[in-house]
N, C-alpha and C. Protein backbone atom coordinates (compact mmCIF):
# COMPACT_ATOMS: atom_id res chain seq x y z
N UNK A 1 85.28 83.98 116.47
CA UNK A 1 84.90 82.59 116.65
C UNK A 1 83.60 82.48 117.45
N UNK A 2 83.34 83.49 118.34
CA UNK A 2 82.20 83.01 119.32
C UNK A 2 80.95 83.48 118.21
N UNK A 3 81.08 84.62 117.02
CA UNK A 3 79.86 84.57 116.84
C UNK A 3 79.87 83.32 115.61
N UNK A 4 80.51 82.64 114.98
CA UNK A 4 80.17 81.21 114.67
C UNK A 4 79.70 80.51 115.39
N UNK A 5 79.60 80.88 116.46
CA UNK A 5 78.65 79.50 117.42
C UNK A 5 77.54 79.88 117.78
N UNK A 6 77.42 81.33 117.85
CA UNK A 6 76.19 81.93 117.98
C UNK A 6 75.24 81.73 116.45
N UNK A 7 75.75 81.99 115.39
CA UNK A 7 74.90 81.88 114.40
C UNK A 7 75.08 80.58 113.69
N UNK A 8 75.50 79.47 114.57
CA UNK A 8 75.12 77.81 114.21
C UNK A 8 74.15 77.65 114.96
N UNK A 9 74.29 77.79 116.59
CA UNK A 9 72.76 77.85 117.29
C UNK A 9 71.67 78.37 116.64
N UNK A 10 71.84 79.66 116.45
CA UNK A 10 70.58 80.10 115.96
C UNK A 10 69.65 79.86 114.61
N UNK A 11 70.63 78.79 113.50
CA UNK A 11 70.88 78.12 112.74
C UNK A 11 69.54 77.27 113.27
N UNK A 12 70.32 76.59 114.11
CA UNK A 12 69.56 75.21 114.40
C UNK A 12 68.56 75.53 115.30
N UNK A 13 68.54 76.57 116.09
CA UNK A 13 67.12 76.78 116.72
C UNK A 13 65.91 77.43 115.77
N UNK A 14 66.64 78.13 114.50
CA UNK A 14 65.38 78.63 113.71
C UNK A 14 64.85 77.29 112.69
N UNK A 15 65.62 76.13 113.02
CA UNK A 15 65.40 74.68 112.17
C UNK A 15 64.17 73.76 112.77
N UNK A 16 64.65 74.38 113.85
CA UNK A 16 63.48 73.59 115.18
C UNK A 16 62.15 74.47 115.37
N UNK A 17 62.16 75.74 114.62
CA UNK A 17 61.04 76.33 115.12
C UNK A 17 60.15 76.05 113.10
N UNK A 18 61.09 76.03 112.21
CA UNK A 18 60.64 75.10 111.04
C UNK A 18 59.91 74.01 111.36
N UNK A 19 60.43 73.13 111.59
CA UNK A 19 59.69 71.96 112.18
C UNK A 19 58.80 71.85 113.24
N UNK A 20 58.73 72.78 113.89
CA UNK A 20 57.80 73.34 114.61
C UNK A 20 56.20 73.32 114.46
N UNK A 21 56.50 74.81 113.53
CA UNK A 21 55.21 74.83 112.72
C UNK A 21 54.98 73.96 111.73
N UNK A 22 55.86 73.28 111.07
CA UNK A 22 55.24 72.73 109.60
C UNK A 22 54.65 71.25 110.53
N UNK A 23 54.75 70.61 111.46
CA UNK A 23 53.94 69.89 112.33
C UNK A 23 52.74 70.42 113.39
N UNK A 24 52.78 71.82 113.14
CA UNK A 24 51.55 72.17 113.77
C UNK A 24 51.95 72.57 115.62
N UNK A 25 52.86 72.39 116.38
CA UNK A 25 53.01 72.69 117.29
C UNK A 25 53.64 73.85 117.29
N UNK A 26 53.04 74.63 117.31
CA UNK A 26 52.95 75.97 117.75
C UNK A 26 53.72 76.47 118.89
N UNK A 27 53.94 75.54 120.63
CA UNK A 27 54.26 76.13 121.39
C UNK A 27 55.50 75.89 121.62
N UNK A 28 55.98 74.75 120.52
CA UNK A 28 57.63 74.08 120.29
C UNK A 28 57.97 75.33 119.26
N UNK A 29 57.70 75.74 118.00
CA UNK A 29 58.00 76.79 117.77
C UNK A 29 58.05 77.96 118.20
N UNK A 30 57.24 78.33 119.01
CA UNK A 30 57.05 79.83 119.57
C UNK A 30 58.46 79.59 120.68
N UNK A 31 58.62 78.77 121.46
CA UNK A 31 60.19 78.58 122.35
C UNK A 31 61.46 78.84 121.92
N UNK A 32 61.12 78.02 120.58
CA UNK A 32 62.34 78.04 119.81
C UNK A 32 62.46 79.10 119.22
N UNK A 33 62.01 80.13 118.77
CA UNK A 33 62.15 80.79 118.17
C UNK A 33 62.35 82.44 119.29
N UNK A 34 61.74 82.02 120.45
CA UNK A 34 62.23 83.24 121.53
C UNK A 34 63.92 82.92 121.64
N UNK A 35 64.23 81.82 122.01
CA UNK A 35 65.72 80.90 122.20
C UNK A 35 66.51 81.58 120.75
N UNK A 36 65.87 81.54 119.69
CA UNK A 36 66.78 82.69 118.49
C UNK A 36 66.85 83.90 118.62
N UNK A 37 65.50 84.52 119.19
CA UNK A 37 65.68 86.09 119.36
C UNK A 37 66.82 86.56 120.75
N UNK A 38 67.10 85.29 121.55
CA UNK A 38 67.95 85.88 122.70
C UNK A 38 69.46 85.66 121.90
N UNK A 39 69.43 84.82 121.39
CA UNK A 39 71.05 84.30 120.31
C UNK A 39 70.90 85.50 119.51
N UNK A 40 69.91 86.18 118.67
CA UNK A 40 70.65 86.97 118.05
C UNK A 40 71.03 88.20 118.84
N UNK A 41 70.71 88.90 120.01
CA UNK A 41 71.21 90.20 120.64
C UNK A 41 72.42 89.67 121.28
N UNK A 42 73.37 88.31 121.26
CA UNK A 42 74.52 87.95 121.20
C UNK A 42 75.28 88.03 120.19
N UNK A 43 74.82 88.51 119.11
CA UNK A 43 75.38 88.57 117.89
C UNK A 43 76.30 89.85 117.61
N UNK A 44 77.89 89.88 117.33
CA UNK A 44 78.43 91.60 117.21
C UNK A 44 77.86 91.61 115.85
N UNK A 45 77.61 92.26 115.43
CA UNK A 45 76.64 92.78 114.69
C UNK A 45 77.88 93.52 113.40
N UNK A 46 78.79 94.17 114.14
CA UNK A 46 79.96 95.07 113.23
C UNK A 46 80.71 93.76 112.52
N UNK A 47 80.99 92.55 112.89
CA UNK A 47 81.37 91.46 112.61
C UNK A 47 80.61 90.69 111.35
N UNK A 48 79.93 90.62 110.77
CA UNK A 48 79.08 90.01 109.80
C UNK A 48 78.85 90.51 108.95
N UNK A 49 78.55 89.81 107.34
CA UNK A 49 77.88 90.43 106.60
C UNK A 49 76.27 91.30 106.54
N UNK A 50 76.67 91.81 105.76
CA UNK A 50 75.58 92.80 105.87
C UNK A 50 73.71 92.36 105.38
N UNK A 51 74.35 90.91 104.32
CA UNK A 51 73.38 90.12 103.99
C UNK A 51 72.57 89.28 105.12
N UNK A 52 73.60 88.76 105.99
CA UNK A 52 73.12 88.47 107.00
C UNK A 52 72.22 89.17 108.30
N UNK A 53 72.81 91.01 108.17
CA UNK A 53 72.42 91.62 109.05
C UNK A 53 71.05 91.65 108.91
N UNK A 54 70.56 91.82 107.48
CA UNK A 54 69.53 91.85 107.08
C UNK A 54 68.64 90.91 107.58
N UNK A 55 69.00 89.88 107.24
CA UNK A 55 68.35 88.54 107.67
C UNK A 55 67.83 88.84 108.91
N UNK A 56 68.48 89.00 109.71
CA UNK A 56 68.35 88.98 111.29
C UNK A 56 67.14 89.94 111.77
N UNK A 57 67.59 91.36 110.81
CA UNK A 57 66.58 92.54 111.16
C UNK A 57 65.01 91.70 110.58
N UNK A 58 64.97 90.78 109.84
CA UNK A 58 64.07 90.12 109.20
C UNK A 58 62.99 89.34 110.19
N UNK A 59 63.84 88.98 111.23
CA UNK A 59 63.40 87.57 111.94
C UNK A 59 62.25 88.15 113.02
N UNK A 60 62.38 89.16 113.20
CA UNK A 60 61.16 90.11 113.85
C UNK A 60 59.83 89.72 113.53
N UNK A 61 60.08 89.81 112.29
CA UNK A 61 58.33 90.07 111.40
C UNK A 61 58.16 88.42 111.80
N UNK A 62 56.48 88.63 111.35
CA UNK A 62 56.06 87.34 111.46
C UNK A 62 56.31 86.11 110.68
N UNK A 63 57.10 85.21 111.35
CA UNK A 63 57.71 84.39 110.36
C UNK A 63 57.02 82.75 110.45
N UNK A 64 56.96 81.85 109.06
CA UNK A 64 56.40 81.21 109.06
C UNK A 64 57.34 79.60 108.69
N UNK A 65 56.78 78.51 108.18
CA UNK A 65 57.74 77.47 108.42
C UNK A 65 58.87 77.72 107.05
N UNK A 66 58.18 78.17 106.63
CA UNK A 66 59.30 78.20 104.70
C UNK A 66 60.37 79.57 104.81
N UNK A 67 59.86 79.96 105.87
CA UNK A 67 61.11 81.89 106.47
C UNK A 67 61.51 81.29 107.39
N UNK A 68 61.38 80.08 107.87
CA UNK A 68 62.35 79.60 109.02
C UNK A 68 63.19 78.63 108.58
N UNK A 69 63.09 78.03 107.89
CA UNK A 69 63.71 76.73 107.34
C UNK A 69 64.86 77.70 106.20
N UNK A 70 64.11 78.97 105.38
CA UNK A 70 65.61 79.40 104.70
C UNK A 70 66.34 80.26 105.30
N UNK A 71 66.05 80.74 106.64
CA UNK A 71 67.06 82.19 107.39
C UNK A 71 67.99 80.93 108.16
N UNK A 72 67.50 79.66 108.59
CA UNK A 72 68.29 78.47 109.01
C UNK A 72 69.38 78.11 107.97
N UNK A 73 68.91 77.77 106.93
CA UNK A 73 70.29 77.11 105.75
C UNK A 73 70.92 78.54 105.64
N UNK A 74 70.08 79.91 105.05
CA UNK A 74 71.31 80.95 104.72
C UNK A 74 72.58 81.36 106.20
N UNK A 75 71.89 81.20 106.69
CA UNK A 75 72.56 81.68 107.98
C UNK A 75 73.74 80.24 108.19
N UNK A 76 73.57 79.17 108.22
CA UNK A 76 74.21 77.53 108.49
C UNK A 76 75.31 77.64 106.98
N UNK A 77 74.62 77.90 105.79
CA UNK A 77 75.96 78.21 104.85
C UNK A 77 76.88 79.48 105.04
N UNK A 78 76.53 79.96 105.86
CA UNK A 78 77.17 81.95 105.97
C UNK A 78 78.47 81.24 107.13
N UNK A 79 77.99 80.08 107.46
CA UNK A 79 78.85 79.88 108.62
C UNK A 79 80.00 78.59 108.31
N UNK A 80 79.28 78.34 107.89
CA UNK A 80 80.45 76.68 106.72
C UNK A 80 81.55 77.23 106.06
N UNK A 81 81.23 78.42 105.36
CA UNK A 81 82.07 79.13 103.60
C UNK A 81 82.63 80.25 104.77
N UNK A 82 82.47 81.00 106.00
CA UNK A 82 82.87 82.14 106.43
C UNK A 82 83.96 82.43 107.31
N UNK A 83 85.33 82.63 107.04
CA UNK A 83 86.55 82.31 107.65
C UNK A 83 86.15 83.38 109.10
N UNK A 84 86.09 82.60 110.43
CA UNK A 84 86.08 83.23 111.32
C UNK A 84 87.42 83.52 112.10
């Protein structure tokens, strides 16, 4: 159960760092998106799909408003459909 709440936060903080950039503020995204990198090393990792793991190992690279807005919905549906 706790990492459903961890990967709804991080859900919605990689939503805010979407909206972030696609408005041009840069230093509202760059926050938000440190605020996901600390949510995901809360994440058990042995607990999740592997599609997801991926995702996550993903969020490193340089990501932009259209890689933030879909690791937000895949990750927000992984958590709706995923019996915790």
């Amino acid at each position: 159960m706790e990492n459903k709440f961890i990967l709804e936060s991080l859900a919605s903080d990689l939503k805010r760092v979407a909206l972030g950039l696609h408005r041009g503020s840069d230093s509202m995204a760059k926050r938000f998106l440190e605020e996901a990198r600390e949510r995901k090393r809360e994440i058990k990792m042995d607990k999740i799909a592997p599609y997801i793991k991926n995702l996550l190992n993903n969020m490193d690279k340089k990501m932009n408003a259209d890689d933030a807005l879909m690791f937000s919905t895949l990750i927000q549906n992984y958590t709706q459909h995923k019996k915790f």
